[in-house]
C-alpha atoms as a PDB file:
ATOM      1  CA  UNK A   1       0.000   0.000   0.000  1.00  0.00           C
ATOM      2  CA  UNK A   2       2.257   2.859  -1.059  1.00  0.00           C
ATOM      3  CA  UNK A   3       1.225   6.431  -1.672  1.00  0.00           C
ATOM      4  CA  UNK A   4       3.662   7.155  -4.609  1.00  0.00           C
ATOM      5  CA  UNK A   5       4.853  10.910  -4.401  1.00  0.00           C
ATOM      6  CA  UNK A   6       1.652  11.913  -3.466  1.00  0.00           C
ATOM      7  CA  UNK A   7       3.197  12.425   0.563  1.00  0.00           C
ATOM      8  CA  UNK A   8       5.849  14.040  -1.330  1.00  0.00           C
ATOM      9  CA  UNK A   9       4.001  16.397  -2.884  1.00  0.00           C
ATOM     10  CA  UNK A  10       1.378  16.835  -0.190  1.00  0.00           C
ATOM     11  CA  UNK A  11       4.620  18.363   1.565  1.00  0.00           C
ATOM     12  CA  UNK A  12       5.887  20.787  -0.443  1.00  0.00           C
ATOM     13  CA  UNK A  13       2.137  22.391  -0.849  1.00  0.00           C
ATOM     14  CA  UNK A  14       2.117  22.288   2.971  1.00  0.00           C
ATOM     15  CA  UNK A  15       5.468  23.942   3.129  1.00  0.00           C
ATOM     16  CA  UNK A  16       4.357  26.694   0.630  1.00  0.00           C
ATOM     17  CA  UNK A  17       1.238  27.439   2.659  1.00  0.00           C
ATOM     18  CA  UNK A  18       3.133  27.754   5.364  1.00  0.00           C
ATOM     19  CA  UNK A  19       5.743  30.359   3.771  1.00  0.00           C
ATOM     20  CA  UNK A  20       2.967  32.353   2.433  1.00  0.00           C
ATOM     21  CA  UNK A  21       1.555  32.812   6.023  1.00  0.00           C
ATOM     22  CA  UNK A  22       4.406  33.855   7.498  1.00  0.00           C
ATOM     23  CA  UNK A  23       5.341  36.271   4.186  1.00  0.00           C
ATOM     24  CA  UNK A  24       3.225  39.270   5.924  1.00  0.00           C
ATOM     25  CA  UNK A  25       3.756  38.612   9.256  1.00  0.00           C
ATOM     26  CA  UNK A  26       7.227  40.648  10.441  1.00  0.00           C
ATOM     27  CA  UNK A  27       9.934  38.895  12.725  1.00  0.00           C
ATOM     28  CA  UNK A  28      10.603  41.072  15.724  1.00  0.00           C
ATOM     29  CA  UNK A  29      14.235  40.326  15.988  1.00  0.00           C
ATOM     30  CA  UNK A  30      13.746  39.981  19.910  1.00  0.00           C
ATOM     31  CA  UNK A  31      15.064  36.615  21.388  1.00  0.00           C
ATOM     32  CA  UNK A  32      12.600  34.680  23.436  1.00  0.00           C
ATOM     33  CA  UNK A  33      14.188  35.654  27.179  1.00  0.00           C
ATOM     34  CA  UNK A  34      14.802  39.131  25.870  1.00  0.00           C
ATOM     35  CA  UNK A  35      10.677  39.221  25.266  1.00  0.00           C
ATOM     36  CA  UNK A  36      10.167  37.318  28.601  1.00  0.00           C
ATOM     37  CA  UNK A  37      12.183  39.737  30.331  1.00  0.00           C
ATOM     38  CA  UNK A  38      10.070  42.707  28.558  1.00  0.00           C
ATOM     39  CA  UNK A  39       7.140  41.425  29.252  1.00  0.00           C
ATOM     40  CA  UNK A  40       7.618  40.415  32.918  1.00  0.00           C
ATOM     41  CA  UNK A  41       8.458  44.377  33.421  1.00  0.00           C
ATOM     42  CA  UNK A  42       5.548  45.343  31.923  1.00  0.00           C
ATOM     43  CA  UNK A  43       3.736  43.293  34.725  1.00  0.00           C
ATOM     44  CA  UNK A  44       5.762  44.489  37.235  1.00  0.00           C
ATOM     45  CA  UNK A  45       4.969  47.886  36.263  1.00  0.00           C
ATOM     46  CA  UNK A  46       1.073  47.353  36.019  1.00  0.00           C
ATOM     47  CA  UNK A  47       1.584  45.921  39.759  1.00  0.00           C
ATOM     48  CA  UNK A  48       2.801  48.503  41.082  1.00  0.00           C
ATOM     49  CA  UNK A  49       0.816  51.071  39.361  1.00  0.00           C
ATOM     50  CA  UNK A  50      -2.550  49.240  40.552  1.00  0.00           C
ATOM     51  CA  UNK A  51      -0.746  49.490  44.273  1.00  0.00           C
ATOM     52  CA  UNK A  52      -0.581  52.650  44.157  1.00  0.00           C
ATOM     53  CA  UNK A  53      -3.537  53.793  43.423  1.00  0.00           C
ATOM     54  CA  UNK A  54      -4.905  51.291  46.161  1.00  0.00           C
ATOM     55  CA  UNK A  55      -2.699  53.244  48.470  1.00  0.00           C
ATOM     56  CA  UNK A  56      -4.350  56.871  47.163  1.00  0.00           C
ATOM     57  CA  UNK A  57      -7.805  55.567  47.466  1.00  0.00           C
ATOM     58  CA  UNK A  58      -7.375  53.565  51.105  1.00  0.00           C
ATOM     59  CA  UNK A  59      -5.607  57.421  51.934  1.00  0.00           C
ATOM     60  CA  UNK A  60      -8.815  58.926  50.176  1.00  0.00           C
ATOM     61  CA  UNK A  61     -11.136  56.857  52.329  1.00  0.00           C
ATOM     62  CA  UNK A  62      -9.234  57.707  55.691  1.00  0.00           C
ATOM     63  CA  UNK A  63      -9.067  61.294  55.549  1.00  0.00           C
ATOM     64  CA  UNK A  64     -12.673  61.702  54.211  1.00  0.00           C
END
């Protein structure tokens, strides 16, 4: 029960498809831990921010 080339050329279609989907998308040129590392700032940031303004509004609440 052989296939022939059909597998063959069932995967260099697939392959094609593939390159055409990633033609319009744009590499970022950022390495994996380098956009790990970004992004876990960005958290950090967000945290902080978000305590903060828990800290202005418990201050709000206690004055008022």
């Amino acid at each position: 029960m052989t296939r022939g080339n059909q597998r063959d050329t069932d995967r260099a279609k697939a392959q094609k498809k593939a390159a055409a989907a990633n033609k319009g998308k744009k590499e970022s040129g950022v390495s994996l831990t380098a956009r790990r590392e970004r992004d876990a700032q960005i958290i950090r940031d967000k945290q902080a921010k978000k305590e903060a303004e828990k800290e202005a509004a418990a201050k709000a609440g206690q004055t008022s």
